[in-house]
PDB file of N, CA and C in Angstrom:
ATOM      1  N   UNK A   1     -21.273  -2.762  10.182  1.00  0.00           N
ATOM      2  CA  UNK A   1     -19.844  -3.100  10.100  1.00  0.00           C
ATOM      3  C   UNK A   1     -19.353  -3.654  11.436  1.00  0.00           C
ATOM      4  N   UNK A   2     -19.089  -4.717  11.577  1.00  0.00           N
ATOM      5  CA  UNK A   2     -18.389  -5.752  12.641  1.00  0.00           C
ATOM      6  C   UNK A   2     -16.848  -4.609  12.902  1.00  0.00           C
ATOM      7  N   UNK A   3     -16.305  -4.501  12.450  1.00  0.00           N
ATOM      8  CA  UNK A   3     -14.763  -3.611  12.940  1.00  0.00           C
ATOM      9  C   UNK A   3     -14.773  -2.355  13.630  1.00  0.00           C
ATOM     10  N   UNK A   4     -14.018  -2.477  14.554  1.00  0.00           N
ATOM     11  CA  UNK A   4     -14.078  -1.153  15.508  1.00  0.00           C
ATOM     12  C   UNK A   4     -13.532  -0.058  14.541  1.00  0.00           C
ATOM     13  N   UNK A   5     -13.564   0.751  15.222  1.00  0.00           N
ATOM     14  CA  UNK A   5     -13.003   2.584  14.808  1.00  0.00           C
ATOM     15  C   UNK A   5     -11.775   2.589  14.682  1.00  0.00           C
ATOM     16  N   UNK A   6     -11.422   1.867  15.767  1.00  0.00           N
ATOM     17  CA  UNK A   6      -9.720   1.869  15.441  1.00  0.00           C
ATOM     18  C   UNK A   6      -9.012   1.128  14.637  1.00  0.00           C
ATOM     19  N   UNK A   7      -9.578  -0.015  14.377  1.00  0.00           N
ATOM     20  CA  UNK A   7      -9.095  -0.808  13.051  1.00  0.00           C
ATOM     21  C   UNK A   7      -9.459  -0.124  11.753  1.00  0.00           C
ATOM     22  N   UNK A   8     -10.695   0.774  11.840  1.00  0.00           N
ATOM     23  CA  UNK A   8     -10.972   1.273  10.667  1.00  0.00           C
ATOM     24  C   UNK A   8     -10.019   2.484  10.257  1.00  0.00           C
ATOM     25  N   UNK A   9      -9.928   3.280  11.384  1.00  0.00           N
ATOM     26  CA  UNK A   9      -8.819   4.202  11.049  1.00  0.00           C
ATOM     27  C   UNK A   9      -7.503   3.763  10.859  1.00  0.00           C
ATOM     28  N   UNK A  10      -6.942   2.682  11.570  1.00  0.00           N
ATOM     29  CA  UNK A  10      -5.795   2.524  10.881  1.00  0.00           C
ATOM     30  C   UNK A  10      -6.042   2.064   9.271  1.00  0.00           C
ATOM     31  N   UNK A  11      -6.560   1.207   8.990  1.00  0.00           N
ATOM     32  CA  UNK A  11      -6.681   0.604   7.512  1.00  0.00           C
ATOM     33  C   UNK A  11      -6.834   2.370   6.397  1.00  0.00           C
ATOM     34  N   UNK A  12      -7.758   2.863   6.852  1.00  0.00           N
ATOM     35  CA  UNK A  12      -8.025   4.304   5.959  1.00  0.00           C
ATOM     36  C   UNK A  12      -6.594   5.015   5.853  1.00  0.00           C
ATOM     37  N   UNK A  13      -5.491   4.852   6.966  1.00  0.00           N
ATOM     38  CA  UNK A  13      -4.343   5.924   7.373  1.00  0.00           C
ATOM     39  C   UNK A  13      -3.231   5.233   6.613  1.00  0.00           C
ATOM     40  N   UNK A  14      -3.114   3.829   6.973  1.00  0.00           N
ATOM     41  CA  UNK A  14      -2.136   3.181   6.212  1.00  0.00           C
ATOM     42  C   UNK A  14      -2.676   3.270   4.427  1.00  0.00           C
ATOM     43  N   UNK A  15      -4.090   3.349   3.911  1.00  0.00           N
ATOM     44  CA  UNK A  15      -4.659   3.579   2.263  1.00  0.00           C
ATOM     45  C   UNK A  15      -4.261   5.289   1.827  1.00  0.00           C
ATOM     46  N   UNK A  16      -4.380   6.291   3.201  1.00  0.00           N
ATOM     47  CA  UNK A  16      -3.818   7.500   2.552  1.00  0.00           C
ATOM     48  C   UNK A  16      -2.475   7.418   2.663  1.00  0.00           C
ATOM     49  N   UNK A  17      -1.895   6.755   3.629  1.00  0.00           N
ATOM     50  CA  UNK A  17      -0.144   6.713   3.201  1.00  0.00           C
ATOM     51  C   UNK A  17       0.385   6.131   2.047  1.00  0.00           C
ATOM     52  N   UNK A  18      -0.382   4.990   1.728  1.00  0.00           N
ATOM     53  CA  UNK A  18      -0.015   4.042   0.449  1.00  0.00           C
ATOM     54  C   UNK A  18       0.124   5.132  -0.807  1.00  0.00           C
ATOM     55  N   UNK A  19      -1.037   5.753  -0.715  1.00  0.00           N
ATOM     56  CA  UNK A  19      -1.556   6.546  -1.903  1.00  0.00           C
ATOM     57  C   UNK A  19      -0.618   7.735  -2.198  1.00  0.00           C
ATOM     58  N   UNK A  20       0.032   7.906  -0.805  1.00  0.00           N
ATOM     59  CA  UNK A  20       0.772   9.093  -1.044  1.00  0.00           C
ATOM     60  C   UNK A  20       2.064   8.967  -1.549  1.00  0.00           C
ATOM     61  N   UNK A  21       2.418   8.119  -1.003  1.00  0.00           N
ATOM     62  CA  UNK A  21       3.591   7.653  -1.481  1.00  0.00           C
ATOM     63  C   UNK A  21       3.885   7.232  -2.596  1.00  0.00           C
ATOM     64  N   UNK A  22       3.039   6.506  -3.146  1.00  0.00           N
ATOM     65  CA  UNK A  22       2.858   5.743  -4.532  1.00  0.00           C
ATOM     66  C   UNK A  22       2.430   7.516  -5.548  1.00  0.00           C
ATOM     67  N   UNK A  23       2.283   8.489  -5.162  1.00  0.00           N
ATOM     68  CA  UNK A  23       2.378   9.401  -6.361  1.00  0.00           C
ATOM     69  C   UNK A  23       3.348   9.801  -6.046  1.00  0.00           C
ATOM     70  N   UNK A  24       4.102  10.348  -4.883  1.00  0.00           N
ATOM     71  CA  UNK A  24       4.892  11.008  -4.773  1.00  0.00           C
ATOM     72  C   UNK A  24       6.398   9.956  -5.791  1.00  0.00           C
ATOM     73  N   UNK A  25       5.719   8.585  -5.587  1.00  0.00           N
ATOM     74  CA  UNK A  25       7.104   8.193  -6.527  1.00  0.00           C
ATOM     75  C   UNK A  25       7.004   7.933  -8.028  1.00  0.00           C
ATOM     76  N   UNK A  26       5.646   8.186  -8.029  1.00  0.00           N
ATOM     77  CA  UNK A  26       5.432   7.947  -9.662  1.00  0.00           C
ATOM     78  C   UNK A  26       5.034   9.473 -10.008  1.00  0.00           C
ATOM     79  N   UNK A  27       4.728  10.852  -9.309  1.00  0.00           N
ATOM     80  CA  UNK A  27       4.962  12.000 -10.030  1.00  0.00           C
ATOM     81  C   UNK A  27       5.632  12.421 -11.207  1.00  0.00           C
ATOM     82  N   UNK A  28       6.512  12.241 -10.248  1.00  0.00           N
ATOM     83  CA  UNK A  28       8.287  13.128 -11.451  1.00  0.00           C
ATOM     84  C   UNK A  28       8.525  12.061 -12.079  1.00  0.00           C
ATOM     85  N   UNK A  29       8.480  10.942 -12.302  1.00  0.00           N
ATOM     86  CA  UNK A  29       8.573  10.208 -13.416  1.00  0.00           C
ATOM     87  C   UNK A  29       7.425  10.262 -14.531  1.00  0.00           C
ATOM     88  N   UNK A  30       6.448  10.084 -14.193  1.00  0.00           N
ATOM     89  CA  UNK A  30       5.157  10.432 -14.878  1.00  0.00           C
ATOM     90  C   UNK A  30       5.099  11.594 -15.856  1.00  0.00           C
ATOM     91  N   UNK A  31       5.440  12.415 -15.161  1.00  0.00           N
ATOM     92  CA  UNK A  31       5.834  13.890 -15.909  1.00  0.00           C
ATOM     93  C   UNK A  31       7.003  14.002 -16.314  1.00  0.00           C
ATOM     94  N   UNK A  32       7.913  12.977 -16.699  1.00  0.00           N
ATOM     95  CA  UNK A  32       9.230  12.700 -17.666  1.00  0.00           C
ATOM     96  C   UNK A  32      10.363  13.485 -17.152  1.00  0.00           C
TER      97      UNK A  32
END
């Protein structure tokens, strides 16, 4: 892999923030 550590960790940190967010707003709707 050509990309440093630190590009890799941000990309992984900003994919667990995405992820989190995106249930936390589709939870309680999901579950009606």
């Amino acid at each position: 892999m050509g990309r440093p550590a630190a590009e890799r960790s941000r990309l992984t940190a900003q994919t667990l923030i995405g992820a989190t967010a995106c249930a936390l707003l589709t939870g309680p709707e999901a579950k009606g």
